[in-house]
Structure formats: C-alpha cells, structure tokens
N, C-alpha and C. Protein backbone atom coordinates (compact mmCIF):
# COMPACT_ATOMS: atom_id res chain seq x y z
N UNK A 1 50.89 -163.46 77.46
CA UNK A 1 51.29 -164.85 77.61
C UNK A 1 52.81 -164.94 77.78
N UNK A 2 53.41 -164.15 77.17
CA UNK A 2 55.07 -163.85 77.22
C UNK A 2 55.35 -163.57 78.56
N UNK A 3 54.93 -162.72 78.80
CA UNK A 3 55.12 -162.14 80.49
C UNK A 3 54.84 -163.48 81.50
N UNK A 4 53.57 -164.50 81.36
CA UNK A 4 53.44 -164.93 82.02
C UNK A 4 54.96 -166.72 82.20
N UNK A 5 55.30 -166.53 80.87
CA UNK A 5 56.39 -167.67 80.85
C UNK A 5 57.55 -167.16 81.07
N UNK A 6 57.77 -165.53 81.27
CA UNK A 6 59.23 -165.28 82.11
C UNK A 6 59.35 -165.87 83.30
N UNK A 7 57.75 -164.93 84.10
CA UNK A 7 57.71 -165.23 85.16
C UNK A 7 58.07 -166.86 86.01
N UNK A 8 57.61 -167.55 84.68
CA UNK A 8 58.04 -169.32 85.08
C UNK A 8 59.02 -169.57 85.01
N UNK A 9 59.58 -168.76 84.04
CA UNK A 9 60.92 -169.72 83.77
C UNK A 9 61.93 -168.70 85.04
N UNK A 10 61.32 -167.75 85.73
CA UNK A 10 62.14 -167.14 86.71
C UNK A 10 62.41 -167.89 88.04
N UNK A 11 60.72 -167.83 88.10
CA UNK A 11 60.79 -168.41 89.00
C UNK A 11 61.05 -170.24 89.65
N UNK A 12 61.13 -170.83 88.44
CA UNK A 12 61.55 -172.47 88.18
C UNK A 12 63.31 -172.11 88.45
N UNK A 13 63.94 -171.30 88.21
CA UNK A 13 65.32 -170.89 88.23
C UNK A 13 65.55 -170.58 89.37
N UNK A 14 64.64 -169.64 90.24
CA UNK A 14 65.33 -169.72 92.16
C UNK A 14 65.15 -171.06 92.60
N UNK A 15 63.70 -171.63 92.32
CA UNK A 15 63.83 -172.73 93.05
C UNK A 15 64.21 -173.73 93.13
N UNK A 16 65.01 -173.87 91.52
CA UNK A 16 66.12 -175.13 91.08
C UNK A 16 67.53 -174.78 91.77
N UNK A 17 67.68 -173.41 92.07
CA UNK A 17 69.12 -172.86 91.86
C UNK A 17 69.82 -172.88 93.91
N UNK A 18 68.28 -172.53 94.57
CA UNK A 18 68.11 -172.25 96.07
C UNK A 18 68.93 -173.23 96.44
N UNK A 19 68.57 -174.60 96.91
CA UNK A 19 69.57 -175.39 97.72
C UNK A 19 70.73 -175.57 97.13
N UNK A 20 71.58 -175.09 95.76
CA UNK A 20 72.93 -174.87 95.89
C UNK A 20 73.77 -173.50 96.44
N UNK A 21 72.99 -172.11 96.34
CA UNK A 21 73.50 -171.51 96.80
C UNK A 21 73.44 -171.46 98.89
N UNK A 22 72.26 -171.90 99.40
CA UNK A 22 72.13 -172.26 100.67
C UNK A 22 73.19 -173.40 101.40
N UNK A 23 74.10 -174.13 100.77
CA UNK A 23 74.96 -175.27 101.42
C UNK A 23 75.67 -174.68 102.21
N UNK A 24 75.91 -175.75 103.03
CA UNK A 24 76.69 -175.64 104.56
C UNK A 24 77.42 -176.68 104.43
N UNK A 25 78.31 -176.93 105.24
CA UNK A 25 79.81 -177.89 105.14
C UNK A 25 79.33 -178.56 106.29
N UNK A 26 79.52 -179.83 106.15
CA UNK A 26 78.91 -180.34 107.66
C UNK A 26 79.76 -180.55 108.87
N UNK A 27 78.79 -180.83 109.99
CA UNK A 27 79.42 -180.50 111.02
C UNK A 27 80.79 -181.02 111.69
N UNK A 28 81.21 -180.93 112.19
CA UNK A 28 82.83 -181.62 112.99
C UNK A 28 82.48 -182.71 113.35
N UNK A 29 83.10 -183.65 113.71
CA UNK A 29 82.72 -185.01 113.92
C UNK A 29 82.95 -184.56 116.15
N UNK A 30 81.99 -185.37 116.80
CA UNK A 30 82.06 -184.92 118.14
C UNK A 30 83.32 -185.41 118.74
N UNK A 31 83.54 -183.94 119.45
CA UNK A 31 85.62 -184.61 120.39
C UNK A 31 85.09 -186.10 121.22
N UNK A 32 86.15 -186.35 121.51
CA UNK A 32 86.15 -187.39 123.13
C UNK A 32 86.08 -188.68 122.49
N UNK A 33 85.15 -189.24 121.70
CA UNK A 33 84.86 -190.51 121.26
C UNK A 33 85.12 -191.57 122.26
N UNK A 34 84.56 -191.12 123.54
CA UNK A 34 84.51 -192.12 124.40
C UNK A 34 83.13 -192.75 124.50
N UNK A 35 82.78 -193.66 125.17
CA UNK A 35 81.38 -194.37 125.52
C UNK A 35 80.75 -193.30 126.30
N UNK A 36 79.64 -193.59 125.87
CA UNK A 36 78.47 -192.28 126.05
C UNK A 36 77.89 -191.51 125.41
N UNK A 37 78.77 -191.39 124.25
CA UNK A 37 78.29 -190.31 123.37
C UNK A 37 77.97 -191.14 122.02
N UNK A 38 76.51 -190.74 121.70
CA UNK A 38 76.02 -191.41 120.37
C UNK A 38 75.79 -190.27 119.16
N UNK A 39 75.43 -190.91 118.24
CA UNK A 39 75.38 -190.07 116.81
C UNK A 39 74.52 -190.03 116.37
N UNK A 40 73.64 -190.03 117.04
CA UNK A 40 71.58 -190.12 116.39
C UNK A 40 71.36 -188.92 116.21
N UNK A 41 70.80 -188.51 115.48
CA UNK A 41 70.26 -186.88 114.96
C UNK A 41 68.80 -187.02 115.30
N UNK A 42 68.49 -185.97 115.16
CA UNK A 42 66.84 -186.13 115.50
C UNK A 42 66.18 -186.27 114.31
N UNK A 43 64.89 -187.06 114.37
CA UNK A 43 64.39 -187.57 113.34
C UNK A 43 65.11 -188.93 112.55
N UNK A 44 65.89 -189.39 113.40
CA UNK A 44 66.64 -190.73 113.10
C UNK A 44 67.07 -190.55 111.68
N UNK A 45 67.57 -189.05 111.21
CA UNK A 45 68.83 -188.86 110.16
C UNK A 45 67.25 -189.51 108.56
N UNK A 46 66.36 -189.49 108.02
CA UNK A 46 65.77 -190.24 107.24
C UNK A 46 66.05 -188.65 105.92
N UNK A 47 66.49 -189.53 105.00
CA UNK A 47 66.43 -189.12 103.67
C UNK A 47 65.49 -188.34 103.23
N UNK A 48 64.84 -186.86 103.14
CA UNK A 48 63.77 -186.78 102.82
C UNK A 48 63.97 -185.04 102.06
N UNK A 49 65.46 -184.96 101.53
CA UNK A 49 65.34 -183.81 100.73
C UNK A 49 65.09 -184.29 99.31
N UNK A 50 65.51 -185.38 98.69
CA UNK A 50 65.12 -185.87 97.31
C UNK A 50 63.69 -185.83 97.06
N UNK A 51 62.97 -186.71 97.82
CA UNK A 51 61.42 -186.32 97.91
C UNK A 51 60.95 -185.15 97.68
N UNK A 52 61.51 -184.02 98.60
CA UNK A 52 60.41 -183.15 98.67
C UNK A 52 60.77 -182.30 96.98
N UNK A 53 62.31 -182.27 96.68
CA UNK A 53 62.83 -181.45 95.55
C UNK A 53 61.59 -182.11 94.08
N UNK A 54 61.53 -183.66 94.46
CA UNK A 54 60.27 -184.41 93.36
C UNK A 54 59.18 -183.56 93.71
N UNK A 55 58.42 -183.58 94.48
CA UNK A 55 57.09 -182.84 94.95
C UNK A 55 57.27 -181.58 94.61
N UNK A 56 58.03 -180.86 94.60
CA UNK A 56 57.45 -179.08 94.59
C UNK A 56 57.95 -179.28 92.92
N UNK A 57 58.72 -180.01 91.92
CA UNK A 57 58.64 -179.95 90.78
C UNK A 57 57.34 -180.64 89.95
N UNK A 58 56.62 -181.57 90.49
CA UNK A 58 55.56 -182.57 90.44
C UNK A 58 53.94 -181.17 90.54
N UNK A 59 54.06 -180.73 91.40
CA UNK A 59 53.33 -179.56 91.66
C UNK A 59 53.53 -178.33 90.78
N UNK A 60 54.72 -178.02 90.36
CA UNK A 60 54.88 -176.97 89.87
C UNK A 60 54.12 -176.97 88.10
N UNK A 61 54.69 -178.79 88.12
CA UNK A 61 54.50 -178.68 86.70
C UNK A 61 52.95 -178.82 86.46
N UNK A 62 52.21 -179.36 87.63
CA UNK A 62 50.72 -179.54 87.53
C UNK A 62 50.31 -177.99 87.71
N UNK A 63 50.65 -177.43 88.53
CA UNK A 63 50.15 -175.80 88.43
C UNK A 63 50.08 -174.90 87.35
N UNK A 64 51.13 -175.20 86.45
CA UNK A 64 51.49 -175.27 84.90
C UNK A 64 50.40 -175.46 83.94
N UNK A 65 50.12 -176.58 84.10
CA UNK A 65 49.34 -177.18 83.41
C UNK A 65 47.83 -176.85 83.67
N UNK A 66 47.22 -176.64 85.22
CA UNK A 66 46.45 -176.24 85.37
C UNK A 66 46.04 -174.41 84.42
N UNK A 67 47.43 -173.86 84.31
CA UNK A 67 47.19 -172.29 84.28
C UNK A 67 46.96 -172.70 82.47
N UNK A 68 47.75 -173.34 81.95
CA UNK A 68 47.63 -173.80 80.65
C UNK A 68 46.45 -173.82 80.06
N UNK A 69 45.15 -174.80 81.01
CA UNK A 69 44.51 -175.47 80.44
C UNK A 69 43.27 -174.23 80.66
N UNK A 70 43.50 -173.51 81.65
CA UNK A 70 42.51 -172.44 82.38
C UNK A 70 42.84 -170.90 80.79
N UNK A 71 43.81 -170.81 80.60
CA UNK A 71 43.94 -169.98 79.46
C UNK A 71 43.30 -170.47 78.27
N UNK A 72 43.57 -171.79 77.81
CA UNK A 72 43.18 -172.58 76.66
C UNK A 72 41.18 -172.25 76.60
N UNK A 73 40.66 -172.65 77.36
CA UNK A 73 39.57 -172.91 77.27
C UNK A 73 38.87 -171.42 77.34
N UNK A 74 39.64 -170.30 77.80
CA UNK A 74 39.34 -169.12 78.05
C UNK A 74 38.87 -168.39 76.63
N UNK A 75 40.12 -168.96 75.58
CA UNK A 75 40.11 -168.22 74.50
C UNK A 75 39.35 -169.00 73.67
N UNK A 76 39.02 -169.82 73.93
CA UNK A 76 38.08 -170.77 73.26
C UNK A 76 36.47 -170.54 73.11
C-alpha cells in the first residue's frame, strides 16, 4: 500500500509541476501595424488551460478513490 501512495504522490508532482517547467515567453507583437494585419489566433484565443488543469485533477482524484474503494472491499 506504501509503494502504491509514492507512486501517487509522484506522479500528482509531474503533473502539478509540468506546465511550469514547459513555459514559453510569448510571442513578439507583429512588425508593420499597418491595416491588414489582424490578431485572431486560431480557435478565437478561448481560455481553456484552467479547465482542463480542473479535469485531469477531478479525475485523478476519482481514480483515487476508485483504487481506494477497490482495495477496501478486497480486504474485506
């Protein structure tokens, strides 16, 4: 059971730790700033790293809980 809560608490530690060591500085702002040139990104720029960082912790902790409840009843 020891072995199996390193492994969590290892692996809860890359995947908390990943998008700070992965950052990038963002990009240059585009030369010329004349008419013509727009600033739309693809996917119309929408917010959607907070979300997903909720979901894979939301999951993790239900997977948790699933392995929890699958041991519990085992020894039972």
């Amino acid at each position: 059971m020891k072995s199996i809560i390193k492994v969590f608490i290892v692996a809860a530690f890359l995947l908390l730790f990943n998008g700070l060591a992965s950052a990038q500085a963002p990009p240059p702002p585009p030369e010329g700033g004349g008419a013509g040139g727009s600033n739309n990104q693809p996917g119309g720029g929408a917010p959607i790293g907070g979300g997903i960082g909720i979901l894979l912790a939301l999951g993790a902790a239900y997977g948790i809980r699933k392995v929890y409840q699958f041991n519990k009843n085992e020894n039972e």
